[in-house]
C-alpha atoms as a PDB file:
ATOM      1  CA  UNK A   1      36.779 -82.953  -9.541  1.00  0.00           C
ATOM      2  CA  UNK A   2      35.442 -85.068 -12.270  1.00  0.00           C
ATOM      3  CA  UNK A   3      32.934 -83.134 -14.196  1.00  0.00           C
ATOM      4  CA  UNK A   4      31.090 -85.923 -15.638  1.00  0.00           C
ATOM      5  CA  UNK A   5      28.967 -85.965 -12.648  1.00  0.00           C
ATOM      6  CA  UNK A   6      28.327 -82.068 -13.153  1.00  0.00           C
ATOM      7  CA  UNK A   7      25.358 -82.223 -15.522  1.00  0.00           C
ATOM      8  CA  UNK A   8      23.562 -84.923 -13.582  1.00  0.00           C
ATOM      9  CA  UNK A   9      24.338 -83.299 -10.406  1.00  0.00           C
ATOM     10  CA  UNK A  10      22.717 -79.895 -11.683  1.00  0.00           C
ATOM     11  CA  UNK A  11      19.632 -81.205 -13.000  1.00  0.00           C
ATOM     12  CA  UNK A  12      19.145 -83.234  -9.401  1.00  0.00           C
ATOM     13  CA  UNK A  13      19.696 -79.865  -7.717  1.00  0.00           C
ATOM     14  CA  UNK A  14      17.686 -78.284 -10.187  1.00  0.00           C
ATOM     15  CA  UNK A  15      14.599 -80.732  -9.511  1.00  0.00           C
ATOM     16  CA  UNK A  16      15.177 -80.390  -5.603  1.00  0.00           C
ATOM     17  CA  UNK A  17      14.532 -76.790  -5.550  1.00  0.00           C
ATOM     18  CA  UNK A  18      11.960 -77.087  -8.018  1.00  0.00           C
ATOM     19  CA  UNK A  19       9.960 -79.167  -6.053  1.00  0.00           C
ATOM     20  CA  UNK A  20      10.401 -77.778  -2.296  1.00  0.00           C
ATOM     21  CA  UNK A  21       9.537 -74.351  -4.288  1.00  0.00           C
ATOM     22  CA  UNK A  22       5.852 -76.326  -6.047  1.00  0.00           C
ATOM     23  CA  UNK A  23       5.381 -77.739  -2.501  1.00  0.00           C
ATOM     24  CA  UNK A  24       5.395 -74.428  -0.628  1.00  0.00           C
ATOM     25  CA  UNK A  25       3.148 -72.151  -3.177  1.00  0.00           C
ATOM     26  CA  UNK A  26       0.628 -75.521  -3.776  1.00  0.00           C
ATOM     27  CA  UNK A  27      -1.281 -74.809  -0.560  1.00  0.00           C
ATOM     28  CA  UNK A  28      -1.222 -70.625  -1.049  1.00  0.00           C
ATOM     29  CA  UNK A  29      -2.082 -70.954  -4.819  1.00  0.00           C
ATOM     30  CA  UNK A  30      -4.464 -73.775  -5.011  1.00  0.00           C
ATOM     31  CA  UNK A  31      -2.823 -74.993  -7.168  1.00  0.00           C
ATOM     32  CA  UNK A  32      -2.967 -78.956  -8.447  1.00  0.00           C
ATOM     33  CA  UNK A  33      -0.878 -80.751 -10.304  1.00  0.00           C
ATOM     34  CA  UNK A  34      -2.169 -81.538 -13.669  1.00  0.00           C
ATOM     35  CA  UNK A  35      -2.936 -77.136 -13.835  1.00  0.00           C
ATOM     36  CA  UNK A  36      -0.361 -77.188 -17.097  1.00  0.00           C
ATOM     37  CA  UNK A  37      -1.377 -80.062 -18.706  1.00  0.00           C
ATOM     38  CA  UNK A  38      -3.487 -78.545 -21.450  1.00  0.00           C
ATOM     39  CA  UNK A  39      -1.085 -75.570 -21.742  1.00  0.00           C
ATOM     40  CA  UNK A  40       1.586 -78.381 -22.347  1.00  0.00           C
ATOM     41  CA  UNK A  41      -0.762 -79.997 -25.006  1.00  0.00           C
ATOM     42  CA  UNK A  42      -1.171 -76.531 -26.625  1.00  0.00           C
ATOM     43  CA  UNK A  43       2.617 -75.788 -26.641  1.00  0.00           C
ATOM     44  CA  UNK A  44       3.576 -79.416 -27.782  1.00  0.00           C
ATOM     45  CA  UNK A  45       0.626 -79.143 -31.026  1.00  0.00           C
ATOM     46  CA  UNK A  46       1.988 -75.925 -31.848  1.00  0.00           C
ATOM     47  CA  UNK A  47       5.649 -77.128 -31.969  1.00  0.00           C
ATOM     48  CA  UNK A  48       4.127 -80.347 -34.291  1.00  0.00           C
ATOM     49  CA  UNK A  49       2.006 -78.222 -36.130  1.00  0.00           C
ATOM     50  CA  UNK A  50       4.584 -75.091 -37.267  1.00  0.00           C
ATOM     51  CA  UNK A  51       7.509 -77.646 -36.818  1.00  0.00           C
ATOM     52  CA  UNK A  52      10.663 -78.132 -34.449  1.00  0.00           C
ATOM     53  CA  UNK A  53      13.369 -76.441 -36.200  1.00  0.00           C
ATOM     54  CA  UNK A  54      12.102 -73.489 -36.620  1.00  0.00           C
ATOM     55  CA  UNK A  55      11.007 -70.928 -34.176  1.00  0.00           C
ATOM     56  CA  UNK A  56       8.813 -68.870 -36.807  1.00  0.00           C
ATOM     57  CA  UNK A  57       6.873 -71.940 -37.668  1.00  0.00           C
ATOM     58  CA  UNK A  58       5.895 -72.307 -33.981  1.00  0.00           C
ATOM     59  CA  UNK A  59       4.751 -68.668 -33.726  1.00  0.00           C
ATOM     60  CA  UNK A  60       2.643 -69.282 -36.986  1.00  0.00           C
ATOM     61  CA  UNK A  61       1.296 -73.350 -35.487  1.00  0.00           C
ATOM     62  CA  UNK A  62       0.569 -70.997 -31.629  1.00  0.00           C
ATOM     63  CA  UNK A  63      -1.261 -68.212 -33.896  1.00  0.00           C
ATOM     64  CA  UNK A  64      -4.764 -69.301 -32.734  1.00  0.00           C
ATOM     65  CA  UNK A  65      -3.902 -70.069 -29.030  1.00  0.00           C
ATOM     66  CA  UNK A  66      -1.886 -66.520 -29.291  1.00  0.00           C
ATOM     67  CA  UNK A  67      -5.218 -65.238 -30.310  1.00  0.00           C
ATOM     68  CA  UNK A  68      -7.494 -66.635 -27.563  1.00  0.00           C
ATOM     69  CA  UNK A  69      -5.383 -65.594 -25.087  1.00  0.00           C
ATOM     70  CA  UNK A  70      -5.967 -61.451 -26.747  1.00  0.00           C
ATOM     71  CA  UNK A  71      -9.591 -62.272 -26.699  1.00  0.00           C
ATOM     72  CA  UNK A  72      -9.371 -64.003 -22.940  1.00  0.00           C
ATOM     73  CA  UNK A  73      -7.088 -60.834 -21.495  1.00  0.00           C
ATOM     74  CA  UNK A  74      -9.393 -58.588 -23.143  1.00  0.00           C
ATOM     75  CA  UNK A  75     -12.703 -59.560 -21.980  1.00  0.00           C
ATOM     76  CA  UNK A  76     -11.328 -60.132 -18.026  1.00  0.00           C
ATOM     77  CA  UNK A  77     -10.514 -56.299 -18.853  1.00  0.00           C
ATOM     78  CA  UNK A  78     -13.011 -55.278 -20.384  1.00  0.00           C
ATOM     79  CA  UNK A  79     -15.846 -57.536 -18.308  1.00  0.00           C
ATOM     80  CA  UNK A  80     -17.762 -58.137 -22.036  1.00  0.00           C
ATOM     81  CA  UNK A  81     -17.500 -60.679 -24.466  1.00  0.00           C
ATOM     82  CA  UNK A  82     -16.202 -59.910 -27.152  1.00  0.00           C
ATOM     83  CA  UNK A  83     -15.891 -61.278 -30.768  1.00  0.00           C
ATOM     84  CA  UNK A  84     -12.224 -62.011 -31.571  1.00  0.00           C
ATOM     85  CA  UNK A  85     -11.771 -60.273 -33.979  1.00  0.00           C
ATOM     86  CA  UNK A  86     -13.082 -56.717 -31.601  1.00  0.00           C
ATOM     87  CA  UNK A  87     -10.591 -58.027 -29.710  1.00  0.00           C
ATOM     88  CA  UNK A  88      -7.441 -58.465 -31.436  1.00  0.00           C
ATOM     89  CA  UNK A  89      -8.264 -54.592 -32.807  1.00  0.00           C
ATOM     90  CA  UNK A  90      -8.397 -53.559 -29.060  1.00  0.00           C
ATOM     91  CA  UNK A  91      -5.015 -55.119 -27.989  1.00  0.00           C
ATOM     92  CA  UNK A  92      -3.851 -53.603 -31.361  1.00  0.00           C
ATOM     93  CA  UNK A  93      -4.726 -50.328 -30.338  1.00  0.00           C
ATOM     94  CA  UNK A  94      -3.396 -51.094 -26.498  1.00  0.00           C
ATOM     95  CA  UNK A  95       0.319 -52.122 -27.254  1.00  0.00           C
ATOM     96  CA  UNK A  96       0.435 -49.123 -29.961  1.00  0.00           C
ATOM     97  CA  UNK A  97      -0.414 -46.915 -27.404  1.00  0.00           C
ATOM     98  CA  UNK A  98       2.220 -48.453 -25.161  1.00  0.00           C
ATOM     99  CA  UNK A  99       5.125 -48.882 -27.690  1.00  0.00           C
ATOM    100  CA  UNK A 100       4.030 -44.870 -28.060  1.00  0.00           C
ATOM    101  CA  UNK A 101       4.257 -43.918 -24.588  1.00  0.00           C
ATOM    102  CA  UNK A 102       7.575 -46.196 -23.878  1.00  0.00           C
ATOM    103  CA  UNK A 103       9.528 -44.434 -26.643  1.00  0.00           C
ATOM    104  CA  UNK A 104       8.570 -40.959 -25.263  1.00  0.00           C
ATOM    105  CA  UNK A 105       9.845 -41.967 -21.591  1.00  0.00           C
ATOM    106  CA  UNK A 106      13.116 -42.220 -23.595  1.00  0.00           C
END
């Protein structure tokens, strides 16, 4: 079998099932197809902004996104607004208490 056609035949596959699987869940989801295109636009400045060879830049560029989605999570929680700050403390105090419980399960 000639495995030059292997990677191209993969990715085809790969994009088949992709989109049979978007055009099944569209209709249950309501979901649209420009839904990621500010997330993408988020991702893509934070890669730019902390830099493409490194994967702790990236974290440091998606800091403030990172941070809105706290503050977002925690006021759908919460049902409040909240300043970010209030929140960041609260999700603090959250995984803490998770990290605690998890390491007393084992």
């Amino acid at each position: 079998m000639p495995t030059e056609f292997v990677p191209p035949a993969a990715a085809a596959i790969a994009a088949a099932v992709g989109a049979i699987a978007g055009a099944i869940i569209t209709p249950l989801t309501l979901t649209s197809f420009d839904h990621g295109t500010v997330l993408g636009f988020k991702g893509f400045s934070a890669a730019m902004l902390g830099g493409l060879g490194s994967l702790r830049g990236a974290v440091i560029g998606a800091f403030p996104e990172i941070r809105n989605i706290i503050q977002n999570y925690v006021e759908k929680m919460l049902n409040k607004e909240l300043t970010p700050e209030k929140a960041l403390e609260l999700a603090e105090i959250d995984s803490t208490k998770a990290i605690r419980e998890y390491n007393e399960l084992f």
